[in-house]
C-alpha atoms as a PDB file:
ATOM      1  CA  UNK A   1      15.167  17.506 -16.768  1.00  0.00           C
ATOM      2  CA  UNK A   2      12.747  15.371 -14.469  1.00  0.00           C
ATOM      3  CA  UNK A   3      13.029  15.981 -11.145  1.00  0.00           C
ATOM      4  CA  UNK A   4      13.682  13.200  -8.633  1.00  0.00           C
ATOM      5  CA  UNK A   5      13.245  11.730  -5.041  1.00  0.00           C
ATOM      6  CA  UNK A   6      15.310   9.397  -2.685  1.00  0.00           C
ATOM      7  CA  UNK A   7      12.955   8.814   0.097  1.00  0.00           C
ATOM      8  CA  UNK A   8      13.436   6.274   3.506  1.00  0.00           C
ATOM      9  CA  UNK A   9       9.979   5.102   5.357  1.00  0.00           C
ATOM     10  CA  UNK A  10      10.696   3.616   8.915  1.00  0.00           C
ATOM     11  CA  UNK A  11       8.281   0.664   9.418  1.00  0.00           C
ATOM     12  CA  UNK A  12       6.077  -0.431  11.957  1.00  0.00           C
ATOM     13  CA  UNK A  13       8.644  -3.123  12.324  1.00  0.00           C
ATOM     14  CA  UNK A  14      11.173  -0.575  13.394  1.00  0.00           C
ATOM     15  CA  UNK A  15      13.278  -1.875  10.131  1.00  0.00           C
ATOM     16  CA  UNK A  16      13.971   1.178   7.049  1.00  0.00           C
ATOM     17  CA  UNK A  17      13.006   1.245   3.591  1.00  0.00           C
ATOM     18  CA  UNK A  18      14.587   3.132   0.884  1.00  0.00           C
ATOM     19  CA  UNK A  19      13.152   4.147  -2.216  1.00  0.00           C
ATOM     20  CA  UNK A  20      13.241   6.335  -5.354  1.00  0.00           C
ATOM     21  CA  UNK A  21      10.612   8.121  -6.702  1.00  0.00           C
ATOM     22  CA  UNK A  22       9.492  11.085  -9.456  1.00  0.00           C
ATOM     23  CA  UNK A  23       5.878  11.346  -7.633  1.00  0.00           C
ATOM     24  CA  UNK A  24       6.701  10.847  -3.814  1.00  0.00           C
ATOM     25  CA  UNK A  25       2.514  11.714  -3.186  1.00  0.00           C
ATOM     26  CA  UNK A  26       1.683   8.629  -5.335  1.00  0.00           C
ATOM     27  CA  UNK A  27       4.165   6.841  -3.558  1.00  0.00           C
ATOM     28  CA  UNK A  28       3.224   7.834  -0.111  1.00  0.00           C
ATOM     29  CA  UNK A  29      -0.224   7.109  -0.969  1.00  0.00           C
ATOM     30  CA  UNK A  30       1.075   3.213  -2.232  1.00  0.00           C
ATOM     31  CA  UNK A  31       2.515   2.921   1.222  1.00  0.00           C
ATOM     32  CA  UNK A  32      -0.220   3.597   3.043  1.00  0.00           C
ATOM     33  CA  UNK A  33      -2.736   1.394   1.352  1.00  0.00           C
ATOM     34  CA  UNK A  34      -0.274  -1.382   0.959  1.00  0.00           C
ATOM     35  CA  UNK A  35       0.822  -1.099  -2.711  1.00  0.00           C
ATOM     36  CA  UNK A  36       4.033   0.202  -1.371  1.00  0.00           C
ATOM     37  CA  UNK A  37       6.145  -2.993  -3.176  1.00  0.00           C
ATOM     38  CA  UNK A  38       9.594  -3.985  -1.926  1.00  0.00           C
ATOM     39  CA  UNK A  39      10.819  -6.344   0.137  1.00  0.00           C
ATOM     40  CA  UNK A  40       8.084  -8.338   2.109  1.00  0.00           C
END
């Protein structure tokens, strides 16, 4: 059985996003540089 994440980021914006994720250090890392996805 894999192993998952729910994570929430709060934004510079002051606004939350939500997210699921099997690898949350590749995912923090997509944040960060801007590859993060979701709703622009």
């Amino acid at each position: 059985m894999k192993t998952g994440f729910v994570y929430i980021l709060k934004c510079s914006d002051g606004s939350y996003y939500t997210g699921v994720t099997n690898d949350p250090e590749r995912r923090r890392y997509e944040h960060q540089s801007g590859l993060g996805g979701g709703i622009k």
